[in-house]
PDB file of N, CA and C in Angstrom:
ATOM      1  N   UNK A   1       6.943 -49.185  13.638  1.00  0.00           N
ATOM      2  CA  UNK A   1       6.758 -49.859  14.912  1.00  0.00           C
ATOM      3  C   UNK A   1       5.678 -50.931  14.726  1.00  0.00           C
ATOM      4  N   UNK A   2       5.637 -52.470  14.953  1.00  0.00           N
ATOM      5  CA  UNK A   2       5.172 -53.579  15.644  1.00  0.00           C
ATOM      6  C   UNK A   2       3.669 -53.093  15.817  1.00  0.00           C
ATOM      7  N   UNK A   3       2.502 -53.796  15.802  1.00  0.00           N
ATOM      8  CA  UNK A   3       1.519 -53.352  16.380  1.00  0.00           C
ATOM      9  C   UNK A   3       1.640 -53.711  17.963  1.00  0.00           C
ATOM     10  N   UNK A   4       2.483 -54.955  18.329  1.00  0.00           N
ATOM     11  CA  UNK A   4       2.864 -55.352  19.376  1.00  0.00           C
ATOM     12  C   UNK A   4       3.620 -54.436  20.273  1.00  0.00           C
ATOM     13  N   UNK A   5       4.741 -53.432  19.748  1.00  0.00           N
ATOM     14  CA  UNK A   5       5.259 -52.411  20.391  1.00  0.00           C
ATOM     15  C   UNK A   5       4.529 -51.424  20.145  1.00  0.00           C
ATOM     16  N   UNK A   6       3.573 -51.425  19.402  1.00  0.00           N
ATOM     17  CA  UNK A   6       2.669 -49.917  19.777  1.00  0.00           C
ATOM     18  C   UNK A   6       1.835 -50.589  21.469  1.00  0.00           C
ATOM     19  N   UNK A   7       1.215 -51.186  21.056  1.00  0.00           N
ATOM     20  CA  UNK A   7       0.416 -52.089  22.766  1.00  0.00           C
ATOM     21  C   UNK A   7       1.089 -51.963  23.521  1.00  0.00           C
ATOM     22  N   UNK A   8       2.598 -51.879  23.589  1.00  0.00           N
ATOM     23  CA  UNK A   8       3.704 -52.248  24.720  1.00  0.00           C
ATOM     24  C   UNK A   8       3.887 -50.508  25.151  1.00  0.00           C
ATOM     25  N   UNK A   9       3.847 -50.070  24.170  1.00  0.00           N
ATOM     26  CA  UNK A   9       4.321 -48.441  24.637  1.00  0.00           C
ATOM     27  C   UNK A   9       2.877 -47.997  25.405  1.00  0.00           C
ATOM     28  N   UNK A  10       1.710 -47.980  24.769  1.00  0.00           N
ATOM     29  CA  UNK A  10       0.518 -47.608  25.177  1.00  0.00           C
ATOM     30  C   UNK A  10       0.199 -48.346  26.841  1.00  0.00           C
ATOM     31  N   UNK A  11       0.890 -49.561  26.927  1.00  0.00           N
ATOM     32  CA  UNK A  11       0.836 -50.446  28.429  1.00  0.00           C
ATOM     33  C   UNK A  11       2.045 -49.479  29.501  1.00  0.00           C
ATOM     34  N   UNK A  12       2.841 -49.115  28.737  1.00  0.00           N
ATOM     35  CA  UNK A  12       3.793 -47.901  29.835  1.00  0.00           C
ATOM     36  C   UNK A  12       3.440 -47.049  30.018  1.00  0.00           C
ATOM     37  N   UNK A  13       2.785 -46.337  28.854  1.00  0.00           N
ATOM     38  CA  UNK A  13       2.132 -44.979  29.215  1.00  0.00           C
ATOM     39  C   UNK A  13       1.058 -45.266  30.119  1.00  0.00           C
ATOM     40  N   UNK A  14       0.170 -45.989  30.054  1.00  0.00           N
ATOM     41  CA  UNK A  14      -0.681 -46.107  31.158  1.00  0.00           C
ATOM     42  C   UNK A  14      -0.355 -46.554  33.042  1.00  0.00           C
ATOM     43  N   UNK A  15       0.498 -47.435  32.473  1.00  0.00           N
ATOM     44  CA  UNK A  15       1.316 -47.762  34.066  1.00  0.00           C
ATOM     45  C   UNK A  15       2.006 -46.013  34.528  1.00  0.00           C
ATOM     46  N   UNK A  16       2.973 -45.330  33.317  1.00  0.00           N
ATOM     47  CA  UNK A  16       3.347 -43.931  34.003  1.00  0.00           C
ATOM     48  C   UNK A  16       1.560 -43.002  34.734  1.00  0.00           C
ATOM     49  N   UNK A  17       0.793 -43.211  33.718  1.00  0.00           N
ATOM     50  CA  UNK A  17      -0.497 -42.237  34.465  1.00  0.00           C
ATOM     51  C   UNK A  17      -0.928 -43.038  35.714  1.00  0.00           C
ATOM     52  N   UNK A  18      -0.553 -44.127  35.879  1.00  0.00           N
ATOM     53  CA  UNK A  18      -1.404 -44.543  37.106  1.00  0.00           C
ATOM     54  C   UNK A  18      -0.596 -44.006  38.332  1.00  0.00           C
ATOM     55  N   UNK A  19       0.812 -44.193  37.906  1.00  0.00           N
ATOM     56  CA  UNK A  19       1.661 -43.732  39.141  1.00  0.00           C
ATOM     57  C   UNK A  19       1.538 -42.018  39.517  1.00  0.00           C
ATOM     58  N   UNK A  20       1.062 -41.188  38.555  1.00  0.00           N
ATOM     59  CA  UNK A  20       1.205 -39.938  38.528  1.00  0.00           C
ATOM     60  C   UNK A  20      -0.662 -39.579  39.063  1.00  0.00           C
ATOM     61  N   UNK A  21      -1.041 -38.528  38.923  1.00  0.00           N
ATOM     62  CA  UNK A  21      -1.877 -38.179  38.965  1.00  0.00           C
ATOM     63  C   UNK A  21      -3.187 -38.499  37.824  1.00  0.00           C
ATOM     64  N   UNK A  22      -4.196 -39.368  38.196  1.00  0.00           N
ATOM     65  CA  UNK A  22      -4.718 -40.039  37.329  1.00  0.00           C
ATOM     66  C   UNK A  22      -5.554 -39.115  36.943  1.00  0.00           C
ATOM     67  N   UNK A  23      -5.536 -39.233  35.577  1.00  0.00           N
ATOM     68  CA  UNK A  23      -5.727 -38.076  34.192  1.00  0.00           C
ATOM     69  C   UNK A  23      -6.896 -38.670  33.717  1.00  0.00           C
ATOM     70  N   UNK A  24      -8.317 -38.885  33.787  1.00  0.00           N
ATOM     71  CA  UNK A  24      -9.138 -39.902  32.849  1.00  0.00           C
ATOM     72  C   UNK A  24      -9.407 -39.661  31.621  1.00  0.00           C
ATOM     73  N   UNK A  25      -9.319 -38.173  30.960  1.00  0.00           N
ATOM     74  CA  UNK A  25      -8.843 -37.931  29.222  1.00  0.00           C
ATOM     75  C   UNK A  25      -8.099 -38.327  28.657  1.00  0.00           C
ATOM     76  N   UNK A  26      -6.524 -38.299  29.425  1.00  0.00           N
ATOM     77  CA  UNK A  26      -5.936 -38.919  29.023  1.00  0.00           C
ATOM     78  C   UNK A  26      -5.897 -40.531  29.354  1.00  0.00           C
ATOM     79  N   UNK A  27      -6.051 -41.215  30.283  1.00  0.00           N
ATOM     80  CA  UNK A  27      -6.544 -42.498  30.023  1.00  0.00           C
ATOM     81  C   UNK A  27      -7.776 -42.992  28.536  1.00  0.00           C
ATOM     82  N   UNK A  28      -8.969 -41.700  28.842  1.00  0.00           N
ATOM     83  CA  UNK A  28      -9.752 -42.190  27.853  1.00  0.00           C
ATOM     84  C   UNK A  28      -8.885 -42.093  25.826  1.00  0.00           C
ATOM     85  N   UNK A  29      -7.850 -41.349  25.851  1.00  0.00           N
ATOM     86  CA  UNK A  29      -6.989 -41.195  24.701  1.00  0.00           C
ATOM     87  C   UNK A  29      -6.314 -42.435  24.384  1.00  0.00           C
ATOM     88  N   UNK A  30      -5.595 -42.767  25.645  1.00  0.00           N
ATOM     89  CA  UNK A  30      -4.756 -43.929  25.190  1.00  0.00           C
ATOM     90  C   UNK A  30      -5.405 -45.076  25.471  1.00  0.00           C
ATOM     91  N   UNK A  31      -6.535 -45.022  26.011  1.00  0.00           N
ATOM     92  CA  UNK A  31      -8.028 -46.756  25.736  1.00  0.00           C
ATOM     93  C   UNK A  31      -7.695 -46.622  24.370  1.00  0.00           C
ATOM     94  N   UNK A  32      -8.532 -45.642  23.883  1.00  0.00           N
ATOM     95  CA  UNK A  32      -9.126 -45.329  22.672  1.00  0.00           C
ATOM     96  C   UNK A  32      -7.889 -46.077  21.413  1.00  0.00           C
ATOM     97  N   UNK A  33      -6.360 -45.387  21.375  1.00  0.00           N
ATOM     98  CA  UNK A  33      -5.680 -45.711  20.834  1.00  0.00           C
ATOM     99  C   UNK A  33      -5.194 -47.723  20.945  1.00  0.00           C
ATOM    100  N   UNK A  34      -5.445 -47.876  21.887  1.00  0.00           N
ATOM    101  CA  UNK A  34      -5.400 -49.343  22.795  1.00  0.00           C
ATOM    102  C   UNK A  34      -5.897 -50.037  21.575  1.00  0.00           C
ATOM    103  N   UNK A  35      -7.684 -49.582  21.745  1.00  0.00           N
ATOM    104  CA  UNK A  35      -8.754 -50.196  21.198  1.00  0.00           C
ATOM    105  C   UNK A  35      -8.524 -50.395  19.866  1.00  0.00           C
ATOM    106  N   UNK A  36      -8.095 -49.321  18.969  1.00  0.00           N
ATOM    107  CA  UNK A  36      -7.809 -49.355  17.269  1.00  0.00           C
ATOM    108  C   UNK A  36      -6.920 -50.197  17.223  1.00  0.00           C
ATOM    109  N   UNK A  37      -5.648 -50.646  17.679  1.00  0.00           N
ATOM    110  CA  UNK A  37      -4.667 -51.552  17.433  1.00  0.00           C
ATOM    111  C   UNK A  37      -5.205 -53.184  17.754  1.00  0.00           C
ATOM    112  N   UNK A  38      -6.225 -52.949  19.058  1.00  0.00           N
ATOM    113  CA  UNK A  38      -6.293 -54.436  18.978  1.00  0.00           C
ATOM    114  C   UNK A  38      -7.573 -54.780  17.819  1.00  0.00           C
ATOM    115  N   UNK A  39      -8.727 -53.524  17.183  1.00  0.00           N
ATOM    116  CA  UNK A  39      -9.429 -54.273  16.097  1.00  0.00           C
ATOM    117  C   UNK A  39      -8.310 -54.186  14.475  1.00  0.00           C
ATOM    118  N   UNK A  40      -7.218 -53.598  14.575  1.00  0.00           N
ATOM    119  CA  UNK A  40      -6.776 -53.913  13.609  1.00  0.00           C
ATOM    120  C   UNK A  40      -5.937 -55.384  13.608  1.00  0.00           C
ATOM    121  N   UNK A  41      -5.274 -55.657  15.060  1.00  0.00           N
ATOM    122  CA  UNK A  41      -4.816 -57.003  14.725  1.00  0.00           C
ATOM    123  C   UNK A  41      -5.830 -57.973  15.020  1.00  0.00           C
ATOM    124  N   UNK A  42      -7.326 -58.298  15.297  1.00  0.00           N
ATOM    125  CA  UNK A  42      -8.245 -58.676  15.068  1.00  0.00           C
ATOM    126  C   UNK A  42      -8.394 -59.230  13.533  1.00  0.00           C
ATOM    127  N   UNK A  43      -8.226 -57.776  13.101  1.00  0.00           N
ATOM    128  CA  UNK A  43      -9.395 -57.804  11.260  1.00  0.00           C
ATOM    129  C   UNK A  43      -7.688 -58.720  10.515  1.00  0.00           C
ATOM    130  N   UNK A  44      -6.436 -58.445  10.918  1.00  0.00           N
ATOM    131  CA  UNK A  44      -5.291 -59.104  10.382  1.00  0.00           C
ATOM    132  C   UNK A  44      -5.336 -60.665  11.318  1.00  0.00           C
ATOM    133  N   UNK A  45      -5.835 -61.059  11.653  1.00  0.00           N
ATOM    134  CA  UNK A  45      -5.582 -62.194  12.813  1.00  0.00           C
ATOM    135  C   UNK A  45      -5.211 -63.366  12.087  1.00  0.00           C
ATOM    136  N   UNK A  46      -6.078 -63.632  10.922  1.00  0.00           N
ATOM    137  CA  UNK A  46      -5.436 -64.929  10.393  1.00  0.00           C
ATOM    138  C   UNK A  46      -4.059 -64.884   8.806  1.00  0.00           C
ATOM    139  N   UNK A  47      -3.747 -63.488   8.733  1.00  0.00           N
ATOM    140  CA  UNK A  47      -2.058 -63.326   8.314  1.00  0.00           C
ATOM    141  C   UNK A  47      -1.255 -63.289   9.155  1.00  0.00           C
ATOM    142  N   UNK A  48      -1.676 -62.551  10.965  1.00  0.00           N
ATOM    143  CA  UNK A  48      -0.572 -63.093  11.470  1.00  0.00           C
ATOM    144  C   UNK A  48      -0.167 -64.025  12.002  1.00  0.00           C
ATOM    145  N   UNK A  49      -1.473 -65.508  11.836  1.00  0.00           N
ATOM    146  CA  UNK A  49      -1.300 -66.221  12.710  1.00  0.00           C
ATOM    147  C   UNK A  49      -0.518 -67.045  11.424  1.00  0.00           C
ATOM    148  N   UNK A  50      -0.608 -66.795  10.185  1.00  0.00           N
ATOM    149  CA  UNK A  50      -0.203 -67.640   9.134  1.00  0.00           C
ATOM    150  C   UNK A  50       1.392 -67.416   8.985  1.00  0.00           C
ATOM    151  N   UNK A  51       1.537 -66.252   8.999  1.00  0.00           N
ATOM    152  CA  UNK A  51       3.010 -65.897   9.171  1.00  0.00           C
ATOM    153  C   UNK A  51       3.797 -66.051  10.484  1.00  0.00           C
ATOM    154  N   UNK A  52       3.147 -66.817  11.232  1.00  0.00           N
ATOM    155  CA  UNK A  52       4.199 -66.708  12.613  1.00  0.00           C
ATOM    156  C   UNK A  52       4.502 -65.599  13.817  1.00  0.00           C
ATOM    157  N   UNK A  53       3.864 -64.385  13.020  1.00  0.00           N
ATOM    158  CA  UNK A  53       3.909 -63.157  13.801  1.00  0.00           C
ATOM    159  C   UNK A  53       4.051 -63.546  15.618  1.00  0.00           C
ATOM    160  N   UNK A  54       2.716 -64.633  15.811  1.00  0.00           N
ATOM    161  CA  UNK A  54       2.106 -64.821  17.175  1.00  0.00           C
ATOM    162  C   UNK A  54       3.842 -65.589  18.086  1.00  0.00           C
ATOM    163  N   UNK A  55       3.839 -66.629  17.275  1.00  0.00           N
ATOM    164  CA  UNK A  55       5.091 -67.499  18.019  1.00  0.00           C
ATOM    165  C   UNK A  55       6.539 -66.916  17.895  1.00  0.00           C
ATOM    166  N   UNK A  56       6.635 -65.612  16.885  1.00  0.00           N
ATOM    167  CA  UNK A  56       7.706 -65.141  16.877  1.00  0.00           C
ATOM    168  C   UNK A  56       8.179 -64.777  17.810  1.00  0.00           C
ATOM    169  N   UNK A  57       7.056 -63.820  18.505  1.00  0.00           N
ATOM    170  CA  UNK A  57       6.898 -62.507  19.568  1.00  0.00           C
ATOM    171  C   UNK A  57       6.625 -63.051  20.923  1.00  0.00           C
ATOM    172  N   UNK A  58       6.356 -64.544  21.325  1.00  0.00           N
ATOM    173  CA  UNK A  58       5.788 -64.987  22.485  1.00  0.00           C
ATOM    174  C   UNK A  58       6.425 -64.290  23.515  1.00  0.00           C
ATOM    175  N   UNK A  59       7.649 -63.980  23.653  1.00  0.00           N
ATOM    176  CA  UNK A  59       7.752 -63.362  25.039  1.00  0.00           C
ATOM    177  C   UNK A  59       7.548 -61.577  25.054  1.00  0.00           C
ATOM    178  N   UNK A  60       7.266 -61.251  23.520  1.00  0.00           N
ATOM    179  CA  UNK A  60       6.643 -59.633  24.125  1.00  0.00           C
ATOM    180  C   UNK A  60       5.184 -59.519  23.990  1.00  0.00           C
ATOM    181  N   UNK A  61       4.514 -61.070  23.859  1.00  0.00           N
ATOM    182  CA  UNK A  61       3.574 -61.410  23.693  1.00  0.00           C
ATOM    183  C   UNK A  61       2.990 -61.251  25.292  1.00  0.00           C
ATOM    184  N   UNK A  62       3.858 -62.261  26.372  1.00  0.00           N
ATOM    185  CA  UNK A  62       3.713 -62.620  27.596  1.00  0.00           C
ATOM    186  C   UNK A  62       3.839 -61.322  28.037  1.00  0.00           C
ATOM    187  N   UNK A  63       4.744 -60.552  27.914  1.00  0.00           N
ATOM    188  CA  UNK A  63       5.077 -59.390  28.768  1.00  0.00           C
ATOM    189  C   UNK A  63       3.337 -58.317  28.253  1.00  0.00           C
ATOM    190  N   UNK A  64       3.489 -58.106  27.461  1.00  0.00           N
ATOM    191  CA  UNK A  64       1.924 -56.834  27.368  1.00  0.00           C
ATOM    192  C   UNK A  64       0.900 -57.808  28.217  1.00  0.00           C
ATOM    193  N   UNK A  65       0.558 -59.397  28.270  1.00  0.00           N
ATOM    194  CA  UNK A  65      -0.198 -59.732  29.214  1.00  0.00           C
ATOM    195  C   UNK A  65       0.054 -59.852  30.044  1.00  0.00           C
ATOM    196  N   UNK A  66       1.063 -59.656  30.791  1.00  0.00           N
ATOM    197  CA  UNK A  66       1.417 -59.319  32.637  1.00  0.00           C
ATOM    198  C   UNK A  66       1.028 -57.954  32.695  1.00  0.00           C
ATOM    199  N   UNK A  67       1.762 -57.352  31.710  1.00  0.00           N
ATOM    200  CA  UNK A  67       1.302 -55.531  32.106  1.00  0.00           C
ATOM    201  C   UNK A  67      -0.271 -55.346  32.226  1.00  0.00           C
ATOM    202  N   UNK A  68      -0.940 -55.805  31.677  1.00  0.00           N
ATOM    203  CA  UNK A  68      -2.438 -55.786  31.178  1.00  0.00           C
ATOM    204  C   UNK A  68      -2.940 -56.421  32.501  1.00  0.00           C
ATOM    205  N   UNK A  69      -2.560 -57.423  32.915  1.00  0.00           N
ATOM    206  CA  UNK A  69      -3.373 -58.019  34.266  1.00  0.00           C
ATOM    207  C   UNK A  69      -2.922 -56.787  35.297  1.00  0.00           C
ATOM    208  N   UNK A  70      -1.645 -56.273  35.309  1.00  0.00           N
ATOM    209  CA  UNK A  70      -0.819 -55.517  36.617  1.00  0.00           C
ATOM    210  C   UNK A  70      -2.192 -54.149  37.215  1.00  0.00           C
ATOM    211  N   UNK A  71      -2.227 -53.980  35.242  1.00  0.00           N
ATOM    212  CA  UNK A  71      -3.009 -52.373  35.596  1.00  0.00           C
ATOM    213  C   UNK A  71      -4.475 -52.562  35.333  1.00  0.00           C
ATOM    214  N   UNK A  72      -4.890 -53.853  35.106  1.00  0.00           N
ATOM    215  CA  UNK A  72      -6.238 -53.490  35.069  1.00  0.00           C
ATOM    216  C   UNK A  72      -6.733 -54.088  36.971  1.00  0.00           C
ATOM    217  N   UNK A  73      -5.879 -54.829  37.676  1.00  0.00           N
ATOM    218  CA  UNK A  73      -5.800 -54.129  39.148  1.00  0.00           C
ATOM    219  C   UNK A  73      -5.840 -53.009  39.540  1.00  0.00           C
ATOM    220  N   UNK A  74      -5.080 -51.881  38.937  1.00  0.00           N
ATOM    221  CA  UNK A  74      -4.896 -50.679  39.659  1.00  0.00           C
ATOM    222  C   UNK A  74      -5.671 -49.703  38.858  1.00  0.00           C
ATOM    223  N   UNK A  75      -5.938 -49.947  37.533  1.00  0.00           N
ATOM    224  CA  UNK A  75      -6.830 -48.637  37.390  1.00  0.00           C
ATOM    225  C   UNK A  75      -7.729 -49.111  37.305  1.00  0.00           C
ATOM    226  N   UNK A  76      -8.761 -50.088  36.973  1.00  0.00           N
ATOM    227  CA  UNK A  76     -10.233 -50.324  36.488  1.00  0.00           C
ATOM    228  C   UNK A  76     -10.603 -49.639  37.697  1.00  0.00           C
ATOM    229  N   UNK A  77     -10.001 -49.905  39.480  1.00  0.00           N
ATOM    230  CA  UNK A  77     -10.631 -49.557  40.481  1.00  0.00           C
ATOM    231  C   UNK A  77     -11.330 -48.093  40.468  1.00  0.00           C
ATOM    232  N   UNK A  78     -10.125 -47.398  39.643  1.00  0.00           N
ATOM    233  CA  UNK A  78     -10.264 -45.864  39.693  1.00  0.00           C
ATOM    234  C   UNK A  78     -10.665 -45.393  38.815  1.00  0.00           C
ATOM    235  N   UNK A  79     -10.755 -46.310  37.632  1.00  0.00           N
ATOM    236  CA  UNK A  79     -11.857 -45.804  36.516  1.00  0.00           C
ATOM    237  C   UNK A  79     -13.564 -45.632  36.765  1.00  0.00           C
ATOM    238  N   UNK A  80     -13.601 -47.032  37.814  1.00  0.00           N
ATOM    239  CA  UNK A  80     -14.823 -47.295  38.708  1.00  0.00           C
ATOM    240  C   UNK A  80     -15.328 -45.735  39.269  1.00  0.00           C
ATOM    241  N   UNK A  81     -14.249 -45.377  40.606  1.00  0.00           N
ATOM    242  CA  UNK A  81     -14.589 -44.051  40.854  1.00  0.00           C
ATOM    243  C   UNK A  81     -15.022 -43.003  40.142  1.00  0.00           C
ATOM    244  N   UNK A  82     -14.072 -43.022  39.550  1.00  0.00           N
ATOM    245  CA  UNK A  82     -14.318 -41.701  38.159  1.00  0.00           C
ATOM    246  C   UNK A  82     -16.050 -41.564  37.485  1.00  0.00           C
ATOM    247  N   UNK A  83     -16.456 -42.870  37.622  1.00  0.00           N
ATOM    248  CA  UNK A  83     -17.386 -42.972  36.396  1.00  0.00           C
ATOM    249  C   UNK A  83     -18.127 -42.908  37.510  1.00  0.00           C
ATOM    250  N   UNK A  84     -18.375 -43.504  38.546  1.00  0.00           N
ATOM    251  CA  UNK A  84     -19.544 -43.260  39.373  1.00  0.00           C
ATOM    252  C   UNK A  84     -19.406 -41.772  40.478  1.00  0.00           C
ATOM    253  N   UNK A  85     -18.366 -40.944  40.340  1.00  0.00           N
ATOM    254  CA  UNK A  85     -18.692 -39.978  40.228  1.00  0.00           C
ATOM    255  C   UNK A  85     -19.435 -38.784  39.238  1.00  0.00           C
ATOM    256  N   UNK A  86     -18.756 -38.968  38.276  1.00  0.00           N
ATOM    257  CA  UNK A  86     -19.236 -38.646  36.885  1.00  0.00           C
ATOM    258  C   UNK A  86     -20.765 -38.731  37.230  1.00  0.00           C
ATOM    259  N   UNK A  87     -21.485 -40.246  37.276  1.00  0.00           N
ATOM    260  CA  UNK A  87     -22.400 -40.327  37.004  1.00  0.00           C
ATOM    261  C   UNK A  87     -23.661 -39.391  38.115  1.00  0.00           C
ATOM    262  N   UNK A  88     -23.112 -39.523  39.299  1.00  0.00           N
ATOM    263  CA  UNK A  88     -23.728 -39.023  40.743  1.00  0.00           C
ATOM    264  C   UNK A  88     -23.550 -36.896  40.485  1.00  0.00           C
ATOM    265  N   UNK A  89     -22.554 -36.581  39.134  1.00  0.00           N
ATOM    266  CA  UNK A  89     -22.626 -35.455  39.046  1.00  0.00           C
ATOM    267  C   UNK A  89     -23.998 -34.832  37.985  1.00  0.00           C
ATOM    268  N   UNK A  90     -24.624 -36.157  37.141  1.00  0.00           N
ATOM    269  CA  UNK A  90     -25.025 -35.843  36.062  1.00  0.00           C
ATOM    270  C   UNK A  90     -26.455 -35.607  36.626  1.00  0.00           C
TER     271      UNK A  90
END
């Protein structure tokens, strides 16, 4: 799998937890997994920009950044909660 379709699957799984009962372990699992894919295509950034990878993929390029704007509307709000509960428990 794409590092691009790993991002794309990890952007559904998070849209399914937002609709369901919001899980913040499991949110904090699939950040976490989020996070390793984007410093690995980081540390690869200038093979894939040399190979075309970027302009190949532009429209599953566009699509993970619509998903990415959709849910960081709907969960950052509730990550907000979470953490300033969290914090008001500590």
């Amino acid at each position: 799998m794409s590092k691009l379709a790993e991002i794309l699957s990890i952007l559904e799984k998070l849209e399914e937890l937002n609709k369901e009962k919001f899980n913040s372990s499991e949110f904090d699992n699939l950040n976490k997994n989020f996070e390793k894919i984007l410093v690995d295509i980081v540390s690869q950034k200038e093979t894939l920009t040399s190979e075309g990878v970027f302009s190949e993929n532009k429209n599953l390029i566009m699509e993970i950044i619509s998903k990415i704007e959709v849910l960081e509307d709907k969960i950052i709000p509730k990550a907000e909660i979470i953490n300033s509960f969290s914090k008001s428990l500590a």
